[in-house]
Protein backbone atom coordinates (compact mmCIF):
# COMPACT_ATOMS: atom_id res chain seq x y z
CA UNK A 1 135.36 -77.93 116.96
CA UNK A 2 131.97 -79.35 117.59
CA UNK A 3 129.06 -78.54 119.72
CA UNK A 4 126.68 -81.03 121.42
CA UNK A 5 124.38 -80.21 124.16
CA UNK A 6 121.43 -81.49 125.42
CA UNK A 7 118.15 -79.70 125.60
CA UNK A 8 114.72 -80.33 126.75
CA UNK A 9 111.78 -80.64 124.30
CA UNK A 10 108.16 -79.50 125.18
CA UNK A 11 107.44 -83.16 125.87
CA UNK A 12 110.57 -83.75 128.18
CA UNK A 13 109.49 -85.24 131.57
CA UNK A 14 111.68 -82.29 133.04
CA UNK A 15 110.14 -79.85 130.76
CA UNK A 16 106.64 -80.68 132.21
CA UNK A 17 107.72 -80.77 135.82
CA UNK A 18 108.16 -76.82 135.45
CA UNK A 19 104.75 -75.82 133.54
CA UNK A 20 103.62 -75.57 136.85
CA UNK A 21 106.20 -72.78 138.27
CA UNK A 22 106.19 -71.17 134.52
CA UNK A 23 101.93 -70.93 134.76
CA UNK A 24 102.30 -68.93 138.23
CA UNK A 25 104.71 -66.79 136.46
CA UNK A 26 102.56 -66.19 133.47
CA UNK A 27 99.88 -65.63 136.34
CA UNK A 28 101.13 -63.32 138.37
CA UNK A 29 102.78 -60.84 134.92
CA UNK A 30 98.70 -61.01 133.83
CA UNK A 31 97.33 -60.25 137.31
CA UNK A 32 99.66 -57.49 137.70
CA UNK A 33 98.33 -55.85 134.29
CA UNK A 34 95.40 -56.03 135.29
CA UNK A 35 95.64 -54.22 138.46
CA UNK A 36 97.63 -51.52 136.46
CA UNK A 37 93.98 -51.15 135.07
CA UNK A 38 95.11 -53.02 131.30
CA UNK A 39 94.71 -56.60 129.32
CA UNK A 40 97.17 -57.75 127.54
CA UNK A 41 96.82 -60.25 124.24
CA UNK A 42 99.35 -62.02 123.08
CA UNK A 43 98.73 -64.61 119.58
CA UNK A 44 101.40 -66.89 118.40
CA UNK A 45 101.71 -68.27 114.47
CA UNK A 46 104.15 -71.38 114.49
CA UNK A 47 105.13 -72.37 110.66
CA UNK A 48 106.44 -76.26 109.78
CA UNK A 49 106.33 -78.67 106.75
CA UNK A 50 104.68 -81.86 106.17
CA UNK A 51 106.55 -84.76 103.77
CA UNK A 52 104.15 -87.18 101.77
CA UNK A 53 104.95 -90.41 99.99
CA UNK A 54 105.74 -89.97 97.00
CA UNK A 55 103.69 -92.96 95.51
CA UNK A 56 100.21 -91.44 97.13
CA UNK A 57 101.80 -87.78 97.16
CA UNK A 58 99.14 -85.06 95.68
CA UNK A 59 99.81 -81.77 93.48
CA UNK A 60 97.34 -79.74 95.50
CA UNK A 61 97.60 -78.48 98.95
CA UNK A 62 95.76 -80.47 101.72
CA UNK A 63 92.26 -79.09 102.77
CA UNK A 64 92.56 -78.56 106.52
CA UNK A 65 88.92 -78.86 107.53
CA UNK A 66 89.54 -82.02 109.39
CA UNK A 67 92.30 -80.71 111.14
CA UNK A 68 90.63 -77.37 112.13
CA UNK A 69 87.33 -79.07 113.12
CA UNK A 70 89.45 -81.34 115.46
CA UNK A 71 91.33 -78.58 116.82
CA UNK A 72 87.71 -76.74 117.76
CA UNK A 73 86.53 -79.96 119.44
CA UNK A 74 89.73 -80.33 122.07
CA UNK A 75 89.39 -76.17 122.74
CA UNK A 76 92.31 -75.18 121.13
CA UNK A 77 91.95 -71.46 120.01
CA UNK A 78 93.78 -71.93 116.32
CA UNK A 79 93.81 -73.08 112.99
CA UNK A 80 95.93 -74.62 110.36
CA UNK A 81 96.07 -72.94 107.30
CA UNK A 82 98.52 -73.38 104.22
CA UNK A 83 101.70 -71.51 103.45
CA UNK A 84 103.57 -70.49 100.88
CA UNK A 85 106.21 -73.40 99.99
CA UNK A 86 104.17 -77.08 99.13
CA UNK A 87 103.61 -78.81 101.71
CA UNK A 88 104.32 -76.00 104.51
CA UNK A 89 101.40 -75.03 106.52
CA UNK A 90 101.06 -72.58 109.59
CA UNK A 91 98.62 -72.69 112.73
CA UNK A 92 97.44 -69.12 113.34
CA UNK A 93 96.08 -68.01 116.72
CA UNK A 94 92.27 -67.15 116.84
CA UNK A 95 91.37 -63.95 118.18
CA UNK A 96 88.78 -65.61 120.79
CA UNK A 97 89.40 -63.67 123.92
CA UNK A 98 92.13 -66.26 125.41
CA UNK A 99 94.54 -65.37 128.15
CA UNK A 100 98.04 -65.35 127.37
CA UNK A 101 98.45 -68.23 129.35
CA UNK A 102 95.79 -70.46 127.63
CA UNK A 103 97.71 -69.16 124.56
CA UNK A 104 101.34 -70.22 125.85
CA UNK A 105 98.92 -73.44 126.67
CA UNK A 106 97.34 -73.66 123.22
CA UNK A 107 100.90 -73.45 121.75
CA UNK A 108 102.03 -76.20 124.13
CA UNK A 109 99.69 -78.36 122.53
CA UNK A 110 100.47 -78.02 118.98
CA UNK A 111 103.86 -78.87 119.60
CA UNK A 112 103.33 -81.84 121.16
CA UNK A 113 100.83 -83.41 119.10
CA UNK A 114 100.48 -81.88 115.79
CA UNK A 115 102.59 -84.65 113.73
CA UNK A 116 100.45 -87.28 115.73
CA UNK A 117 97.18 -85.29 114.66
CA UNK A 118 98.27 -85.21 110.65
CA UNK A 119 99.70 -88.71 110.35
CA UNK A 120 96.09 -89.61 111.93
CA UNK A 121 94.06 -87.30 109.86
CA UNK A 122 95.99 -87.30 106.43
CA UNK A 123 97.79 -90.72 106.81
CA UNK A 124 95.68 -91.30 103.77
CA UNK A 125 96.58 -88.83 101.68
CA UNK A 126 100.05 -90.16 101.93
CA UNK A 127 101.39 -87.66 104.84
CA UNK A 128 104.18 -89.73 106.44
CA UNK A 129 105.59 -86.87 108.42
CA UNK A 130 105.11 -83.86 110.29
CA UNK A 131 108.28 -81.36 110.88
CA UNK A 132 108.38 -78.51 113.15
CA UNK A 133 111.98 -77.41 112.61
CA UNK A 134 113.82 -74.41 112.21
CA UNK A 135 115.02 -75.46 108.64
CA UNK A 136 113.70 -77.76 106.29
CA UNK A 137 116.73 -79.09 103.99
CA UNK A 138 115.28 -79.13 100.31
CA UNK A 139 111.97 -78.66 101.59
CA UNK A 140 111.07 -77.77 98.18
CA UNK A 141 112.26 -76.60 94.49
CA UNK A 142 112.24 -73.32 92.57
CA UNK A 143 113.59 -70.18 91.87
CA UNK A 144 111.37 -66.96 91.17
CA UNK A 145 111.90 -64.92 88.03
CA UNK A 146 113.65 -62.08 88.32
CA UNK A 147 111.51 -59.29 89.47
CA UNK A 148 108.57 -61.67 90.42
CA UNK A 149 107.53 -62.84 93.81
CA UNK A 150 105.13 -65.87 92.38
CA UNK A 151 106.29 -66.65 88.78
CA UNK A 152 108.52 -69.75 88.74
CA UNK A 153 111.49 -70.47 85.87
CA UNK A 154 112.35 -74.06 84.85
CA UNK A 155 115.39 -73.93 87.52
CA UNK A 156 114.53 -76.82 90.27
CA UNK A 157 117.29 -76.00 92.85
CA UNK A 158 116.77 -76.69 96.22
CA UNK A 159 115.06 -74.17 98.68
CA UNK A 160 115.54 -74.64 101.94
CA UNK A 161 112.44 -73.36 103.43
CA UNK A 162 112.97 -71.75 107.36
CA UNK A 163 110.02 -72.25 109.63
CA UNK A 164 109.34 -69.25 112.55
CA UNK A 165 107.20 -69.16 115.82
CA UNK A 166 106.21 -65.54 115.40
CA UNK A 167 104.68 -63.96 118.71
CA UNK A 168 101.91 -61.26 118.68
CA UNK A 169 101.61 -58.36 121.23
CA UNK A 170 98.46 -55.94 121.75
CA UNK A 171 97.26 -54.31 125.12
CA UNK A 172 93.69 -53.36 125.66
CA UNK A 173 93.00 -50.46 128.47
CA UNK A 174 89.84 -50.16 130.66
CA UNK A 175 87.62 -49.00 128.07
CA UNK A 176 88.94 -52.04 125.78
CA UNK A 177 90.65 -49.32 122.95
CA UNK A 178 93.74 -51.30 121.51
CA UNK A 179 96.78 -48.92 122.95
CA UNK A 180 99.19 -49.84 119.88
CA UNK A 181 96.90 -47.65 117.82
CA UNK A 182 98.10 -45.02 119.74
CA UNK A 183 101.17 -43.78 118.22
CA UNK A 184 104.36 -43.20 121.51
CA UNK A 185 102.38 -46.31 123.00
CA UNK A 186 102.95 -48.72 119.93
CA UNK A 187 106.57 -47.43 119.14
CA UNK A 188 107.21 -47.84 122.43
CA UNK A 189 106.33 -51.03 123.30
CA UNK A 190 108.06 -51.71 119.98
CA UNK A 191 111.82 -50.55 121.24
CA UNK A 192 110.74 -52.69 124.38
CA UNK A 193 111.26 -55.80 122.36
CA UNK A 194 113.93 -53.97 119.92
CA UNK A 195 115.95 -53.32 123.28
CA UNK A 196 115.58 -56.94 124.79
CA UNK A 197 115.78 -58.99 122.09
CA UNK A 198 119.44 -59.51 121.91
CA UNK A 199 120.09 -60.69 125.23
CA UNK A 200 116.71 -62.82 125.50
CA UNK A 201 117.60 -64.62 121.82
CA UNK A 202 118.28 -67.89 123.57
CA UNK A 203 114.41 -67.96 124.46
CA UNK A 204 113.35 -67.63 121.11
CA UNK A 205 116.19 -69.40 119.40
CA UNK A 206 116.19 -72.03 121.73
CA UNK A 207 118.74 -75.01 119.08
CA UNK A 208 121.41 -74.41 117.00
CA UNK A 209 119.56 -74.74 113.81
CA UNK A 210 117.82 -71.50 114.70
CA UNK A 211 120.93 -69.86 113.70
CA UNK A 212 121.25 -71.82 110.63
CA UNK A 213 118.18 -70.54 109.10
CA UNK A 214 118.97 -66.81 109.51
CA UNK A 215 121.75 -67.36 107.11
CA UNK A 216 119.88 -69.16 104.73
CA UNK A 217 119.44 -66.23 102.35
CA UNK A 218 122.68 -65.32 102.39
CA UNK A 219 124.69 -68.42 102.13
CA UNK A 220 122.21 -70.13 99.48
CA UNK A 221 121.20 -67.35 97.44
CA UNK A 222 117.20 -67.24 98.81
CA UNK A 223 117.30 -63.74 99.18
CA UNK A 224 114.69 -63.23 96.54
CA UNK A 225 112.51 -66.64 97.76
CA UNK A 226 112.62 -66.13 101.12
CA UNK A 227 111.29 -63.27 103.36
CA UNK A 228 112.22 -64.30 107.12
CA UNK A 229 114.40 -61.87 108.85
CA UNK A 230 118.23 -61.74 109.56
CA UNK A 231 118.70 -59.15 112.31
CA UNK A 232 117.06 -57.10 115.08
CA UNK A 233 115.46 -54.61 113.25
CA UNK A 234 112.21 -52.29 113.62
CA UNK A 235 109.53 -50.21 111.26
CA UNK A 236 106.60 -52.16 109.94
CA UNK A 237 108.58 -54.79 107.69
CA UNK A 238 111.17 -54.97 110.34
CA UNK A 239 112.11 -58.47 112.87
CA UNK A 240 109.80 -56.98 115.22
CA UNK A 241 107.15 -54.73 113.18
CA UNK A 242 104.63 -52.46 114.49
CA UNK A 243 101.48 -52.75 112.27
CA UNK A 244 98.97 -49.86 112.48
CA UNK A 245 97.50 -48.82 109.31
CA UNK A 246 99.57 -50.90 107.04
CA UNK A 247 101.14 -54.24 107.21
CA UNK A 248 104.26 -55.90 106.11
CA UNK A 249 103.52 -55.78 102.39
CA UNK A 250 102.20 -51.94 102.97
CA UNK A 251 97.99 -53.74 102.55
CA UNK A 252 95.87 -51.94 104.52
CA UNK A 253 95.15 -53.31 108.09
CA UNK A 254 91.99 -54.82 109.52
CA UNK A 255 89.70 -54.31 106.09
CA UNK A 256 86.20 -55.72 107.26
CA UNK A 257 83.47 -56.67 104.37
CA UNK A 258 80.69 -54.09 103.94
CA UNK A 259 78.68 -54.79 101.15
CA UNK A 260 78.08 -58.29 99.17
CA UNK A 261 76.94 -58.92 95.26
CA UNK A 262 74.85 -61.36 94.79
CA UNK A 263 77.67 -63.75 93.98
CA UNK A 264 78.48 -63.24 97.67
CA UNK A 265 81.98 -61.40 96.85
CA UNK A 266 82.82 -58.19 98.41
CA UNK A 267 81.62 -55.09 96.99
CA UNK A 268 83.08 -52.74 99.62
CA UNK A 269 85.37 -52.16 102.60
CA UNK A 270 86.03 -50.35 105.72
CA UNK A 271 89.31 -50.03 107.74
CA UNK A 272 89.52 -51.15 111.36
CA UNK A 273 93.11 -50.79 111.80
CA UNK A 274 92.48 -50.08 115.36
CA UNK A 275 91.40 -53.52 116.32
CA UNK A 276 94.07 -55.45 114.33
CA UNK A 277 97.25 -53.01 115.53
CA UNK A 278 99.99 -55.15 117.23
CA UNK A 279 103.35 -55.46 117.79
CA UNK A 280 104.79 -58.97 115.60
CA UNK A 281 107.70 -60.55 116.94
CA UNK A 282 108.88 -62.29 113.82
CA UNK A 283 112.24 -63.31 115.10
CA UNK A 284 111.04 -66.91 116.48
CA UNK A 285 112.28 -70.18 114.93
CA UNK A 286 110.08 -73.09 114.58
CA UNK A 287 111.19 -75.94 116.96
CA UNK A 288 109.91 -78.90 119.54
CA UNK A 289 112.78 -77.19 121.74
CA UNK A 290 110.36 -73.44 122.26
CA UNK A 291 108.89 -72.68 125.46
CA UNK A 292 105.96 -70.95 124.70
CA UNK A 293 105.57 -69.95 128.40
CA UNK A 294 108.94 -68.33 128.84
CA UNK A 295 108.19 -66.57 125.34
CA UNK A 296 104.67 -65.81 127.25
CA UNK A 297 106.54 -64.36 130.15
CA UNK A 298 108.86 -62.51 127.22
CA UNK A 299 106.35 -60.80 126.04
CA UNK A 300 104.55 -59.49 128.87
CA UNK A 301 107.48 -58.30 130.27
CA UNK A 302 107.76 -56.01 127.38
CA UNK A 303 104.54 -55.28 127.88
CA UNK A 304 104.81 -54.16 131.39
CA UNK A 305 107.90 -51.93 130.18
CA UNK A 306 105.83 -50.12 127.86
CA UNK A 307 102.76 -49.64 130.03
CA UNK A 308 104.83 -48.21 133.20
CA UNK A 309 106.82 -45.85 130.98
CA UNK A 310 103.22 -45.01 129.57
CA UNK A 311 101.95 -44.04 132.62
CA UNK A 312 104.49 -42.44 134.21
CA UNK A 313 105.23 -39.95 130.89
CA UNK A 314 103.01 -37.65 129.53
CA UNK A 315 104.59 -37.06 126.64
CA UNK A 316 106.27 -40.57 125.83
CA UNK A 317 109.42 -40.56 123.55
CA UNK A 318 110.66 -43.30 122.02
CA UNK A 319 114.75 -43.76 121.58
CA UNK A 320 115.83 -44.65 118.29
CA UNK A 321 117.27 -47.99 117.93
CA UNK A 322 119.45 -48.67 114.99
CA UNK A 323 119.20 -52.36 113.66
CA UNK A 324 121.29 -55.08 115.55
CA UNK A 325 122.93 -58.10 114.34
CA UNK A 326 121.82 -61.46 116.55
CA UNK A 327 124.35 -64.23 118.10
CA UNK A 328 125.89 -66.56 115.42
CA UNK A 329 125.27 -69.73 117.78
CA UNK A 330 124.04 -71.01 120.59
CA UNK A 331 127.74 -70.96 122.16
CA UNK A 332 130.68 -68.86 122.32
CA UNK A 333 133.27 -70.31 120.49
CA UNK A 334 137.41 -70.35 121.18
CA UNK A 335 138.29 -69.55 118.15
CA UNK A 336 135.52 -66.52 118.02
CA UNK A 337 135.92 -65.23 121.45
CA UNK A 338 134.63 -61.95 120.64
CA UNK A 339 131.33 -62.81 119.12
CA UNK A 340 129.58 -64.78 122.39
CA UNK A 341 126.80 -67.33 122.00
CA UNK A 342 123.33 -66.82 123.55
CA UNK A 343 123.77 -69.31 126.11
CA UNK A 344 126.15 -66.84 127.68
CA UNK A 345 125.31 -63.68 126.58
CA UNK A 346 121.42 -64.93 128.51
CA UNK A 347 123.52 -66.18 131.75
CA UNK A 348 125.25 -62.45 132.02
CA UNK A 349 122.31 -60.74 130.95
CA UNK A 350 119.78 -59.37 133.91
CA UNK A 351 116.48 -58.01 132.39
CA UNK A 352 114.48 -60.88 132.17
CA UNK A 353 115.11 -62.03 136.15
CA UNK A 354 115.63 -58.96 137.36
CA UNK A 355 112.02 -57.88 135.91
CA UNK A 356 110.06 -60.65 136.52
CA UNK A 357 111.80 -60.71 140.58
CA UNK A 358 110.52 -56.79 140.77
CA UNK A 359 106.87 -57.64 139.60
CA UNK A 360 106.60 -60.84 142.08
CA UNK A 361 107.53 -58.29 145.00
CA UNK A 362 105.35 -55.62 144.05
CA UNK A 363 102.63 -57.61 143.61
CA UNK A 364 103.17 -59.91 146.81
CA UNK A 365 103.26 -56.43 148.73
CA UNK A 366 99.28 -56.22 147.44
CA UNK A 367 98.18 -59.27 147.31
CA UNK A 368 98.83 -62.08 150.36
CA UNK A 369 97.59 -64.41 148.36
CA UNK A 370 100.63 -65.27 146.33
CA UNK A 371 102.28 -68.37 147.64
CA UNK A 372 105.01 -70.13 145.91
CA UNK A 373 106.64 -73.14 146.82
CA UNK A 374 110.26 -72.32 146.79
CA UNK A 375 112.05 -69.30 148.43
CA UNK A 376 113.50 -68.44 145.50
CA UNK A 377 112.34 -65.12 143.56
CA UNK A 378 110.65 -66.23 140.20
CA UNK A 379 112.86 -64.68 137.95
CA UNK A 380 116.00 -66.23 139.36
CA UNK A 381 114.29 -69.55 139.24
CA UNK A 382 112.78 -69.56 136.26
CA UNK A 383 116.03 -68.33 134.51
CA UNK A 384 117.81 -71.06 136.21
CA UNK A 385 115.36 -73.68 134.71
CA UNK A 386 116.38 -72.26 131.17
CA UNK A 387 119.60 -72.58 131.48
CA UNK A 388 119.82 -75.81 133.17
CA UNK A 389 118.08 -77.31 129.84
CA UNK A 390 121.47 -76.98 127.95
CA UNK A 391 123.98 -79.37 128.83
CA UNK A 392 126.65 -78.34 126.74
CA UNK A 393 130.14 -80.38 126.01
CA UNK A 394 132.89 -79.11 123.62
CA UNK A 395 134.97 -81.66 121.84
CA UNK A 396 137.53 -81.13 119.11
């Protein structure tokens, strides 16, 4: 049996005809924070490959100056930095104060025109392609020694190098402390996204190539290469990791420079943990087909969650939540009836609508000034918009 289905990319005609109801959204989620006396952050990482000709192709990584100066000149709050695999490089959000919806905007951007922006910038260096994809097939050779996470042997087989949009939560309160330093807060907000994750994965594994690449390790023996995730898990080296004092690879968080040598490398340290504490959502797969504002809108969701439990518990305990496996596919297939895709298991899930309807009429009971075009609650509509984006026909 095969699946097709049509979806909308971030460049879609239809896609853009709804930035306008999923900005009011985004809106309304940050002006409701805010009256709850709080500001959230949310930062977004998005991971993809380039390919070079191999006539003009170089050894060495590209420098990225040109890119990054470019990206500071059109005001987008970012930078492009290289990864891991050749030829794989990552934009990272800047911590520059943005809302989250000039981030879901900032993200926007990138998706659209980042290939344009390298072919233009490093069509000389032989760059003849940008990808932003969940997988890249044979993106690159190599298999690590055993017991080493940077030695090499002579084996050249194929890696197949997965790509993630990895989304960032923090919340400031009125005095501007970051609460996820702040132990029940940060776990909290943490089983937020633990708990919603299943039944939202169709926002953040929006084609049916994000499925493929969570089985890469496991059905091409990367386990040892590759470090994305495979389930819904928690921790600090979980899916969706609370970082405090340490971080995924157990460094120490936020270490700022204290002292200099005359050679102008560090002498000494001191750690700010508190500042850099967050919540990663690492679950994301690279793709033209993610909507950073729905994500946007994902996120502060959760955040809302955490922050009304917060206030309304003194003593805030956080359920334990044992790791969950994620859909297989974007559909529910007949001969897998059991095991249903996360087209439907979105369309017969509630939390996302339901939440964003009960935050529009709060708010709108406050505030006169919200106005919105259609009758419809948000949530409803907006979930509606999702799911319209799949058109999806089964043939045999």
């Amino acid at each position: 049996m095969r699946n097709n289905y049509l979806s909308q990319s971030v460049s879609s005609p239809s896609f853009l005809a709804s930035v306008p109801l999923f900005n009011c959204a985004i809106t309304l989620l940050q002006d409701y924070i805010k009256q709850l006396g709080y500001q959230p952050q949310i930062h977004f990482e998005l991971e993809g490959c380039y390919q070079v000709n191999n006539v003009k192709s170089r050894t060495q990584k590209l420098n990225f100056d040109l890119i990054n100066q470019y990206l500071r000149s059109v005001d987008i709050d970012g930078e492009i930095v290289s990864e891991y695999w050749r030829n794989q490089w990552e934009y990272v959000s800047l911590f520059n104060g943005q809302s989250p919806l000039k981030e879901a905007m900032n993200l926007h951007q990138m998706l659209i025109q980042l290939p344009q922006i390298f072919q233009r910038l490093y069509g000389q260096h032989g760059v003849i392609n940008t990808l932003i994809e969940p997988v890249v097939w044979s993106g690159d050779q190599g298999k690590l020694a055993n017991g080493s996470s940077q030695i090499f042997t002579d084996d050249t087989r194929a890696v197949h190098i997965p790509n993630a949009i990895q989304l960032n939560a923090s919340v400031l309160n009125k005095q501007g402390m970051n609460l996820i330093a702040e132990k029940s807060f940060g776990e909290y907000l943490q089983f937020c996204f633990l708990r919603t994750s299943f039944e939202c994965s169709l926002l953040y594994l929006p084609e049916e190539a994000a499925f493929e690449r969570l089985l890469l390790k496991s059905h091409y023996g990367l386990a040892q290469e590759l470090c994305s995730p495979v389930d819904i898990s928690g921790g600090h080296q979980g899916s969706i990791a609370l970082y405090q004092k340490v971080g995924k690879h157990n460094q120490n968080m936020g270490e700022e420079p204290l002292l200099f040598d005359r050679y102008n490398q560090v002498m000494s340290v001191q750690q700010n943990w508190q500042k850099t504490a967050r919540i990663e959502h690492r679950l994301g797969a690279s793709s033209v087909y993610y909507n950073p504002y729905v994500n946007v809108i994902y996120g502060l969701l959760n955040i809302i969650d955490a922050i009304e439990a917060y206030e309304n518990n003194d003593d805030l305990s956080v359920p334990t939540f044992p790791s969950n496996t994620l859909p297989k596919s974007l559909f529910t297939h007949n001969d897998d009836a059991d095991s249903l895709g996360a087209i439907d298991i979105f369309t017969a899930s509630s939390w996302f609508s339901e939440s964003l309807n009960t935050v529009q009429e709060k708010y709108s009971k406050t505030n006169s000034t919200l106005v919105l075009e259609s009758p419809m609650l948000l949530g409803n509509k907006i979930k509606q918009i999702i799911l319209n984006t799949y058109q999806v026909n089964i043939t045999k």
